[in-house]
Protein backbone atom coordinates (compact mmCIF):
# COMPACT_ATOMS: atom_id res chain seq x y z
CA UNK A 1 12.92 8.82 -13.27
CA UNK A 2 10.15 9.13 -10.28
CA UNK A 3 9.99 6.28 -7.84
CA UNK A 4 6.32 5.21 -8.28
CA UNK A 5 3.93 4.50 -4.89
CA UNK A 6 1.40 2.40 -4.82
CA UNK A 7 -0.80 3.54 -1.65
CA UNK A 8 -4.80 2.60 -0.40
CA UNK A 9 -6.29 0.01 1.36
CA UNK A 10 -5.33 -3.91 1.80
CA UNK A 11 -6.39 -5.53 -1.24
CA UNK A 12 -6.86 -2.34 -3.72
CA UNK A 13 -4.60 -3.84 -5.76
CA UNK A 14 -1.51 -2.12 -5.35
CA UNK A 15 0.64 -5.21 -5.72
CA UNK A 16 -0.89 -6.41 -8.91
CA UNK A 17 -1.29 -3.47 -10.51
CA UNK A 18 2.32 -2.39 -9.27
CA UNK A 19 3.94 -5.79 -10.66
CA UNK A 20 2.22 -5.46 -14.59
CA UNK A 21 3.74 -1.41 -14.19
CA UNK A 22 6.64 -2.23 -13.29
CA UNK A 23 7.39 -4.37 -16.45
CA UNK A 24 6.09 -2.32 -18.40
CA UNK A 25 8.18 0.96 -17.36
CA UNK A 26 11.27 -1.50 -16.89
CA UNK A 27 11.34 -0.49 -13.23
CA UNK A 28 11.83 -2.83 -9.77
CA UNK A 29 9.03 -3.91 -8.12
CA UNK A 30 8.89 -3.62 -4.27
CA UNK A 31 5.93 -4.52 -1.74
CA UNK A 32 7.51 -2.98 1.27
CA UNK A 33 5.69 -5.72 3.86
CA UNK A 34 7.27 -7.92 2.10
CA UNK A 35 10.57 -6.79 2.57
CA UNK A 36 9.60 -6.29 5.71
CA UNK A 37 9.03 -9.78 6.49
CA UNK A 38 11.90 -11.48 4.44
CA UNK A 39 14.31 -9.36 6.99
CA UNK A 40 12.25 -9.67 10.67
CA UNK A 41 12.21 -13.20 9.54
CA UNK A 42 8.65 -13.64 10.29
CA UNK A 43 4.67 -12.55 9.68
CA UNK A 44 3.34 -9.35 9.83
CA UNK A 45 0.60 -11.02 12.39
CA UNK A 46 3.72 -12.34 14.08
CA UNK A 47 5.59 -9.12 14.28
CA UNK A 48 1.90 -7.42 15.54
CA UNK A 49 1.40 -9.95 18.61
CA UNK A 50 5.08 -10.29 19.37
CA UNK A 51 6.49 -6.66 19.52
CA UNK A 52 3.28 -4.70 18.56
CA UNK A 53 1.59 -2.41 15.91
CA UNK A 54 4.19 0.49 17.04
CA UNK A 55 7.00 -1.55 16.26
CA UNK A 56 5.85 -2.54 13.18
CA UNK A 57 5.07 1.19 12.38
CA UNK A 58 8.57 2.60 12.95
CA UNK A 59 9.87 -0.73 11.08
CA UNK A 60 7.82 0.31 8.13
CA UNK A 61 8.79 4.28 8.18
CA UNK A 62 12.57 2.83 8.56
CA UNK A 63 11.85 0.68 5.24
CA UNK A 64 10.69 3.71 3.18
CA UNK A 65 13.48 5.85 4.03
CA UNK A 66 15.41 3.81 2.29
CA UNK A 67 13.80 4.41 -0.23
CA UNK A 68 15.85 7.05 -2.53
CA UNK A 69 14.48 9.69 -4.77
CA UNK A 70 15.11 8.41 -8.74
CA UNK A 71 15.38 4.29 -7.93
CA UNK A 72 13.03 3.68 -10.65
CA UNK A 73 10.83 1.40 -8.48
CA UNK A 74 7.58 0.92 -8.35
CA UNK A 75 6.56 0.40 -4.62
CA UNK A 76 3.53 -1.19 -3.36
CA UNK A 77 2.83 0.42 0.69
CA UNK A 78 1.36 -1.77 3.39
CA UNK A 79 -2.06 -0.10 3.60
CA UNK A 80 -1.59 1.88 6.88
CA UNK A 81 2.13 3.46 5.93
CA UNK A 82 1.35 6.33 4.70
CA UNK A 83 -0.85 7.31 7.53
CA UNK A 84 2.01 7.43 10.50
CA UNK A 85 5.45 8.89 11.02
CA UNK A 86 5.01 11.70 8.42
CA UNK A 87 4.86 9.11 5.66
CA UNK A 88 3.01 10.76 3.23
CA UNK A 89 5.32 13.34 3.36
CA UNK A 90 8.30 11.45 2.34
CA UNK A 91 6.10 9.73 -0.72
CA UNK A 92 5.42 12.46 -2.47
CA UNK A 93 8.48 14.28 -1.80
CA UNK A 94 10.81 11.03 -3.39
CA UNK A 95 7.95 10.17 -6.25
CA UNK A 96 4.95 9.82 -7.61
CA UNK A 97 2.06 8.67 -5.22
CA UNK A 98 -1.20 7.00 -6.65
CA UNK A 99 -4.30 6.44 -3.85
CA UNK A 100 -6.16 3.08 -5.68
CA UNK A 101 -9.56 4.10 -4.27
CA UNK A 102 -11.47 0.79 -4.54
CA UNK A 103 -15.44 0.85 -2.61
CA UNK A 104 -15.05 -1.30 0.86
CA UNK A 105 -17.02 -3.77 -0.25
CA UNK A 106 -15.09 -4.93 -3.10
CA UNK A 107 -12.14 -4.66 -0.60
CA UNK A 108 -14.18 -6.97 1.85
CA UNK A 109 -15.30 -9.69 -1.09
CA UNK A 110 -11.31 -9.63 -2.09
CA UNK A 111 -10.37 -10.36 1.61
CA UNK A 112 -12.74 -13.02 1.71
CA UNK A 113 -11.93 -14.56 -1.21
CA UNK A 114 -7.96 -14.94 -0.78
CA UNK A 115 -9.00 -15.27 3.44
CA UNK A 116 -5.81 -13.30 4.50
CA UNK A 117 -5.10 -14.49 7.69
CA UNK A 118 -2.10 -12.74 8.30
CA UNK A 119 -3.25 -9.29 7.78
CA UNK A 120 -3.55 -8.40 11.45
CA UNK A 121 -5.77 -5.30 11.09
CA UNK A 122 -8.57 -6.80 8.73
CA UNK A 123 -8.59 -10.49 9.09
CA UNK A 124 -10.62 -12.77 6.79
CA UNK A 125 -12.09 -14.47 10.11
CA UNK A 126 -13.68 -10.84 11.53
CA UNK A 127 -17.06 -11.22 12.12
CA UNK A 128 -17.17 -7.06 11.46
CA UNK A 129 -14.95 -7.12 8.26
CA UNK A 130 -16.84 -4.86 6.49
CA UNK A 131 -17.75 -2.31 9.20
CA UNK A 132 -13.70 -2.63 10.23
CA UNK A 133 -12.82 -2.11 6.77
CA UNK A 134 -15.22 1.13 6.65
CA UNK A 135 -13.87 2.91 9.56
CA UNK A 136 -10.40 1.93 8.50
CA UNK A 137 -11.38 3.56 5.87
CA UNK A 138 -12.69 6.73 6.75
CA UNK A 139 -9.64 7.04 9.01
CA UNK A 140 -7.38 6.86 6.28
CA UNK A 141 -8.69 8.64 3.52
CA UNK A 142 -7.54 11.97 4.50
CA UNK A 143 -4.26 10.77 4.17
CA UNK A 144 -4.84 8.77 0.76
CA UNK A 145 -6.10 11.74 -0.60
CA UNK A 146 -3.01 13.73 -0.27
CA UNK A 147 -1.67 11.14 -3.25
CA UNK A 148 -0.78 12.93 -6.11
CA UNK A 149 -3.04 10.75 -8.57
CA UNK A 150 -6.21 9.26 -7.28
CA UNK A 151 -7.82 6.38 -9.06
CA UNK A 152 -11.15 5.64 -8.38
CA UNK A 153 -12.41 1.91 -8.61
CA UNK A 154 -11.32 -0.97 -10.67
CA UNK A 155 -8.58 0.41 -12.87
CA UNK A 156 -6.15 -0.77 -15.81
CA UNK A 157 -2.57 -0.26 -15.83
CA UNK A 158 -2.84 1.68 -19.35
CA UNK A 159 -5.14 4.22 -17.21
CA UNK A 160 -2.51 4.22 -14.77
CA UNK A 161 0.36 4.68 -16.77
CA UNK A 162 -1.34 7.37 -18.85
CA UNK A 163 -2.26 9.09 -15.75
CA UNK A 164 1.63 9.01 -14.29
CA UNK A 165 2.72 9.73 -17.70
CA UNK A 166 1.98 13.36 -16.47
CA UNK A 167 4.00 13.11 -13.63
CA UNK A 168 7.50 10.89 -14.46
């Protein structure tokens, strides 16, 4: 079976939605920044001010090529992987890749609401959250749309597992 990959923004949902999908299919779970922080041994904020957002980048492409075609995993991205290294690339060519397209504000209220302090790139404490988020945004979306499924706002895991249904 298809590895399944959760990609879109920070706080789309991806590792909700990919925990309830992952029981469901009987597949592993895997939020790749936080695999990436159980083996640096410390924060993603940590890892940005101490060795930098390129060294996190190349820690994260390093993480998803381990990642082998057929694990049966589910895999939630950190919201900027697929956008560096020829990530993308590698996603859809070892599974199934779902964009959870959720509007910026939402994505700004969910921020707010669980104040996630350690996301170093949209921080619940940013004065411009919502105008970061947006341009984050726009930047991205090219790449988010070369996902194989794209899901636009809130979404079920029935519509998503009807929707990869096509694909596994």
């Amino acid at each position: 079976m298809k590895n399944i990959f959760l990609i879109g923004m920070p706080s789309s949902g991806k590792s909700t939605l990919g925990k309830r999908i992952a029981a469901i299919l009987h597949y592993r779970f895997v939020d790749t920044d936080k695999v990436i922080v159980r083996e640096e041994g410390r924060s993603i904020a940590e890892i940005f001010a101490r060795s930098g957002e390129a060294y996190f980048r190349e820690t994260e492409r390093d993480m998803l090529r381990s990642i082998r075609a057929g694990s049966n995993l589910v895999v939630s991205t950190g919201g900027g992987m697929p956008c560096f290294h020829g990530n993308m690339d590698y996603i859809n060519a070892t599974g199934v890749s779902i964009f959870l397209d959720v509007p910026v504000p939402v994505l700004a209220r969910r921020i707010l609401a669980h104040a996630h302090e350690d996301r170093p790139l949209n921080n619940a404490s940013d004065p411009e959250l919502l105008a970061t988020l947006q341009k984050r945004y726009e930047d991205r979306f090219p790449v988010y749309t070369q996902a194989n499924i794209i899901i636009s706002g809130e979404t079920t895991e029935d519509e998503v597992l009807r929707r990869v249904g096509e694909w596994l």
